[in-house]
Structures are given as structure tokens and as C-alpha cells.
Protein backbone atom coordinates (compact mmCIF):
# COMPACT_ATOMS: atom_id res chain seq x y z
CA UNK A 1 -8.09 -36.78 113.11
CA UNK A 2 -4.47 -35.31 113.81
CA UNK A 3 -3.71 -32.57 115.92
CA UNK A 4 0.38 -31.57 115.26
CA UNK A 5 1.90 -29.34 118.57
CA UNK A 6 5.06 -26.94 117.63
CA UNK A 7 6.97 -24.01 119.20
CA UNK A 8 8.46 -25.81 122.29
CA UNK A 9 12.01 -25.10 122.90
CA UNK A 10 14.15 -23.58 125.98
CA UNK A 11 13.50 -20.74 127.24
CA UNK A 12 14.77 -18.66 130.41
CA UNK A 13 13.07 -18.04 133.37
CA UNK A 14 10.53 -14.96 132.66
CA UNK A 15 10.76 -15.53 128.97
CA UNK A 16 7.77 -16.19 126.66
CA UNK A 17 6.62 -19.39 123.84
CA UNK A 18 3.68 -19.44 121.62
CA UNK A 19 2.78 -22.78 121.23
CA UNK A 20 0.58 -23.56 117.99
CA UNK A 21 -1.86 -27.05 117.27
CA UNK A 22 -2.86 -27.35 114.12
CA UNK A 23 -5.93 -29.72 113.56
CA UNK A 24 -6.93 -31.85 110.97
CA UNK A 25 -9.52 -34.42 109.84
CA UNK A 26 -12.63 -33.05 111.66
CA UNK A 27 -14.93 -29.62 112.24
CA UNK A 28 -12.52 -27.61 114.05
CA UNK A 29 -14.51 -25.04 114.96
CA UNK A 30 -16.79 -27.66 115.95
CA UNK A 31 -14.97 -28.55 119.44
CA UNK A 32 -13.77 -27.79 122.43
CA UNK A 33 -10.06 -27.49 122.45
CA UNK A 34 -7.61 -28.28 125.49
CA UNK A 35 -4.06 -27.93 126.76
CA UNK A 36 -2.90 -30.38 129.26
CA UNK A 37 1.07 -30.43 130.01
CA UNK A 38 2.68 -33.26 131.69
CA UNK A 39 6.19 -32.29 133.75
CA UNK A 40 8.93 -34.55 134.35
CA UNK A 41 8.03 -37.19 136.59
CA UNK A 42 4.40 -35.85 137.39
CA UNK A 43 1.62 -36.67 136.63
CA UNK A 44 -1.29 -34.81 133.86
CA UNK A 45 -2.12 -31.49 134.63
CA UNK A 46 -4.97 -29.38 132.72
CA UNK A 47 -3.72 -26.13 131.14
CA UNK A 48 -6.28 -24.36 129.70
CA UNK A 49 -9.75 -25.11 127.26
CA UNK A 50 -11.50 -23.18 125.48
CA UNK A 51 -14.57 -23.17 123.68
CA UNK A 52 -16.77 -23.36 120.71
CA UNK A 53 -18.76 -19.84 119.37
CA UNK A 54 -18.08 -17.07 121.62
CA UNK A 55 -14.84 -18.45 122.88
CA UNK A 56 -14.86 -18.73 126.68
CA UNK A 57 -11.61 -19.39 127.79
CA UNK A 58 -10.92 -21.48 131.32
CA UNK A 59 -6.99 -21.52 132.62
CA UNK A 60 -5.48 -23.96 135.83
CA UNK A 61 -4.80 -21.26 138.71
CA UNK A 62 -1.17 -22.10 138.13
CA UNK A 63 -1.11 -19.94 134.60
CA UNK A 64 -4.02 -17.85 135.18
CA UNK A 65 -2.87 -14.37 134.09
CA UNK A 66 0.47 -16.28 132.35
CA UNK A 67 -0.58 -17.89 129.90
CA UNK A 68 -3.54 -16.96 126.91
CA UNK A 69 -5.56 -19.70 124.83
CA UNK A 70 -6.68 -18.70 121.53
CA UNK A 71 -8.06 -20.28 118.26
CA UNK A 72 -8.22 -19.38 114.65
CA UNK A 73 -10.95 -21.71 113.05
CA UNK A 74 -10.29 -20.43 109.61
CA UNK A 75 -6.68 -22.31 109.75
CA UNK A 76 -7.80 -25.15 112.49
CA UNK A 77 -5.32 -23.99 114.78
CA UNK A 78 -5.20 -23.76 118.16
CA UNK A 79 -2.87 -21.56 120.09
CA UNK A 80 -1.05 -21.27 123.18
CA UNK A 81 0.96 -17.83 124.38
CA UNK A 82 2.71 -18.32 127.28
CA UNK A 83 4.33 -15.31 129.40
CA UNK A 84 6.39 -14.60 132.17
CA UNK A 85 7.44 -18.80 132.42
CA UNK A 86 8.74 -20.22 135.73
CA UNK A 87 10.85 -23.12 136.06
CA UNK A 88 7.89 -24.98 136.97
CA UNK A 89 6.38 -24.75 133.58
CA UNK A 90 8.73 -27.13 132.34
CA UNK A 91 6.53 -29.90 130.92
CA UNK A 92 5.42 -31.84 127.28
CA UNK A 93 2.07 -29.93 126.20
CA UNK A 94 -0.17 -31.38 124.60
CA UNK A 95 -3.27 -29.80 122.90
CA UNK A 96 -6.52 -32.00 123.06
CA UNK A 97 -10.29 -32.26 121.20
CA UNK A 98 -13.34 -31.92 123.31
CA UNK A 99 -14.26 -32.40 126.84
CA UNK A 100 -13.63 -36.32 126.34
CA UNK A 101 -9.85 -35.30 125.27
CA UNK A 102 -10.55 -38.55 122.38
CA UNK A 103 -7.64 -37.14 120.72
CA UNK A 104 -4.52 -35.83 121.59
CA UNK A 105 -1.04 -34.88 120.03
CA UNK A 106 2.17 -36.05 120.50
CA UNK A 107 2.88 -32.83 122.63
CA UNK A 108 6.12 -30.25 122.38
CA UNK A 109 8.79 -29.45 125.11
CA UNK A 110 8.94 -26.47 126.87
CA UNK A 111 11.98 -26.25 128.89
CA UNK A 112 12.85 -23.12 131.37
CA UNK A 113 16.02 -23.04 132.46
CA UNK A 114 18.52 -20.80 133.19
């Protein structure tokens, strides 16, 4: 199993990132599929899930309306797009398999900053 986050980088305040997963090594469309972020100095926060068939997608309060989770199972790749960022979104994001989060990338860097 690998899962490989990209399209972190610095951004300004009210700007926008698509952050991308792409899976390997099991059933993608199989699973579950998280985003968790970690900021400087905190602790782990869930981002966002979303699920297997139809799709349901769940977001933290703190992106609701912000930020969209998507999926294409044809590639294994799970998406992230990310609008209207706040300095507070500054964090390493990690994507994650299933509910028990048994595997996890090595996360990208979002950065906003003016």
C-alpha cells in the first residue's frame, strides 16, 4: 500500500490548492478515504472523508464550505480543492485509507502567508 500527497506549496491568504493522493497497492475504490492536516505545533486535526459508492462527503466545521473532497477511482486518486485559505490552514496534509486511517502518506505543505 502507498498513498503519495502533492500540490502543497505557498499560497496567499484567500488563494486556492488542489491537493492530489494517488493510491497504490490495494482496491481503491474499495475504501474510505481521509484528510487529516497537522499545523505547526498542534496537534492532528481531521479534514475531510469521504466514502465508498455514492460518495458521501463529511468536512471539519473549520473548512466546511472551503474546502471540496473528491475521488476518481479509475486513477486511485484522491483529491483535495481547497478555496478561499486562511492563515490558519497552514498545516502538513495528509490523505489516509479507511476509518482505521492503517495507512497514511508522508503528507504535503500548505503554507498561507502573505
Amino acid at each position: 500500500v502507498q498513498l503519495v500527497e502533492s500540490g502543497g506549496g505557498l499560497v496567499q491568504p484567500g488563494g486556492s490548492l488542489r491537493l492530489s493522493c494517488a493510491a497504490s497497492g490495494f482496491t481503491f475504490s474499495h475504501y474510505y478515504m481521509y484528510w487529516v492536516r497537522q499545523a505547526p505545533g498542534k496537534g492532528l486535526e481531521w479534514v475531510s472523508t469521504i466514502a465508498t459508492g455514492s460518495g458521501n462527503t463529511y468536512y471539519a466545521d473549520s473548512v466546511k464550505g472551503r474546502f471540496t473532497i473528491s475521488r476518481d477511482n479509475a486513477n486511485a486518486t484522491l483529491y483535495l480543492q481547497m478555496n478561499n485559505l486562511r492563515d490558519d490552514d497552514t498545516a502538513l496534509y495528509y490523505c489516509a485509507r479507511d476509518w482505521s486511517m492503517d495507512y497514511w502518506g508522508k503528507g504535503t505543505l500548505v503554507t498561507v502567508s502573505s
